[in-house]
Protein backbone atom coordinates (compact mmCIF):
# COMPACT_ATOMS: atom_id res chain seq x y z
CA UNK A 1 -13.82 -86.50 21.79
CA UNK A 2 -13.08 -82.92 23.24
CA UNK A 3 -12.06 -82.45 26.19
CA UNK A 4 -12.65 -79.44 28.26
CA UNK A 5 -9.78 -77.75 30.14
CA UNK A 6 -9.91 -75.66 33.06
CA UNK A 7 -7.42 -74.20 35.36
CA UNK A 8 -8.21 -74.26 39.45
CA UNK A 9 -5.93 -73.53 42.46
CA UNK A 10 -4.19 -76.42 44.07
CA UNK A 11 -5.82 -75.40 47.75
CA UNK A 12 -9.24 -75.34 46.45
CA UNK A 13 -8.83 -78.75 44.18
CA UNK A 14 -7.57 -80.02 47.69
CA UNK A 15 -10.73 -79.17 49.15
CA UNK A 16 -12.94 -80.90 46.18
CA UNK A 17 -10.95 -83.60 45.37
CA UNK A 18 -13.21 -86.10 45.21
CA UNK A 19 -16.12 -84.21 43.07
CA UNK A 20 -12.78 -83.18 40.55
CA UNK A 21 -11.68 -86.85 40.22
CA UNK A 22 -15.76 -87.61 39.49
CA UNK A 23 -16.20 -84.92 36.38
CA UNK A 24 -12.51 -86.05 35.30
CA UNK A 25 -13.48 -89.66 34.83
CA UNK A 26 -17.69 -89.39 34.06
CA UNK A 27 -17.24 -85.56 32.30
CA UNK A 28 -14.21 -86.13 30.55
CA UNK A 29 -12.83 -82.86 31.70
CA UNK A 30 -9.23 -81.81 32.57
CA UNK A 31 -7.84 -79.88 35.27
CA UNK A 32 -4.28 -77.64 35.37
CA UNK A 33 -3.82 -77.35 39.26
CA UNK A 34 -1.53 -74.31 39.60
CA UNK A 35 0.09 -72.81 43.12
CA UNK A 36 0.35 -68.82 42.90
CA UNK A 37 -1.27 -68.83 39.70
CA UNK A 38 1.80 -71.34 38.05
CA UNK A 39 0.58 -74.58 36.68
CA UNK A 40 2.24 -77.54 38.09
CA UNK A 41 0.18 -80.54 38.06
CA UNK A 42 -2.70 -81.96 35.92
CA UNK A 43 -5.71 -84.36 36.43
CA UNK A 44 -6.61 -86.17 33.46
CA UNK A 45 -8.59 -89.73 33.14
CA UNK A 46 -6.62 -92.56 33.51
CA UNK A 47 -7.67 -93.76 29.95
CA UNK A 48 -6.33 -90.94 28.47
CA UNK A 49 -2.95 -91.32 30.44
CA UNK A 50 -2.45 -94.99 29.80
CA UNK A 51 -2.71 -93.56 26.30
CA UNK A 52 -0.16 -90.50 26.95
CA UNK A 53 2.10 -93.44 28.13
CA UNK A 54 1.72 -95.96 25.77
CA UNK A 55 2.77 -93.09 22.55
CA UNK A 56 6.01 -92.64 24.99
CA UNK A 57 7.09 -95.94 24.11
CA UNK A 58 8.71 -95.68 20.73
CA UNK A 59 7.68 -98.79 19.75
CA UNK A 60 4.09 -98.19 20.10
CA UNK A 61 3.93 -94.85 18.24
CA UNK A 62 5.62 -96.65 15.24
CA UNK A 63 3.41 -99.49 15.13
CA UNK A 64 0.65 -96.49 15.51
CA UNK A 65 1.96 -95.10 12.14
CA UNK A 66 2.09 -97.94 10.75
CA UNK A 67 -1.28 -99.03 10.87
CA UNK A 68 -2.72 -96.30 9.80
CA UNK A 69 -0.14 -96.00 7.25
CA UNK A 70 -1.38 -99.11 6.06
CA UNK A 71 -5.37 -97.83 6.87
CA UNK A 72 -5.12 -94.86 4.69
CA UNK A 73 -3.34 -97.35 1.37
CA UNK A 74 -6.84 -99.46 2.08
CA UNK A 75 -4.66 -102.62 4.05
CA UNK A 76 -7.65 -102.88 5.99
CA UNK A 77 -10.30 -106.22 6.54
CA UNK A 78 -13.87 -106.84 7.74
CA UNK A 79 -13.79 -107.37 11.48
CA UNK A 80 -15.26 -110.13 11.07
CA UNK A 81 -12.69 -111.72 9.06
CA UNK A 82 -10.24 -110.78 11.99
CA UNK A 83 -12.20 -112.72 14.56
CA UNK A 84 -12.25 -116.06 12.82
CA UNK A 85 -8.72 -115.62 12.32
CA UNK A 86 -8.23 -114.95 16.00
CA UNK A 87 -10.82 -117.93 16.85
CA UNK A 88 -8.68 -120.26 14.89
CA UNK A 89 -5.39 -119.27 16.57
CA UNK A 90 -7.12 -119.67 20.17
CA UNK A 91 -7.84 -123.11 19.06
């Protein structure tokens, strides 16, 4: 998905806040809030920050290159086959 990225003064993203925080979640847009023309602050989705956080973790980006590692040598199975496993292990 692409995301579009626009730049908008701190003082006037004060004043529109809550329309900002609407076409950042439902739009899927960005915003760089900057203060004399400096950026200092951005207002992404949360999705794509729980993201941004989870590749901090050095743990999670391995097991991210890992799978698809193992993805692009074919290691891969039906979905389906991955439920029943999961159903059994519920069990």
């Amino acid at each position: 998905m692409s995301y579009q990225i626009q730049s908008i003064p701190i003082t006037k993203a004060r004043i529109n806040l809550g329309a900002l925080v609407k076409r950042v979640h439902l739009g899927k847009e960005c915003f760089i809030l900057e203060k004399d023309g400096i950026p200092i602050a951005g207002l992404i989705d949360i999705d794509e920050l729980e993201d941004y956080l989870e590749l901090q973790n050095p743990e999670v980006s391995k097991y991210i290159k890992q799978s698809t590692k193992e993805y692009l040598a074919g290691k891969i199975r039906p979905a389906q086959a991955l439920r029943s496993e999961l159903k059994k292990v519920k069990k």
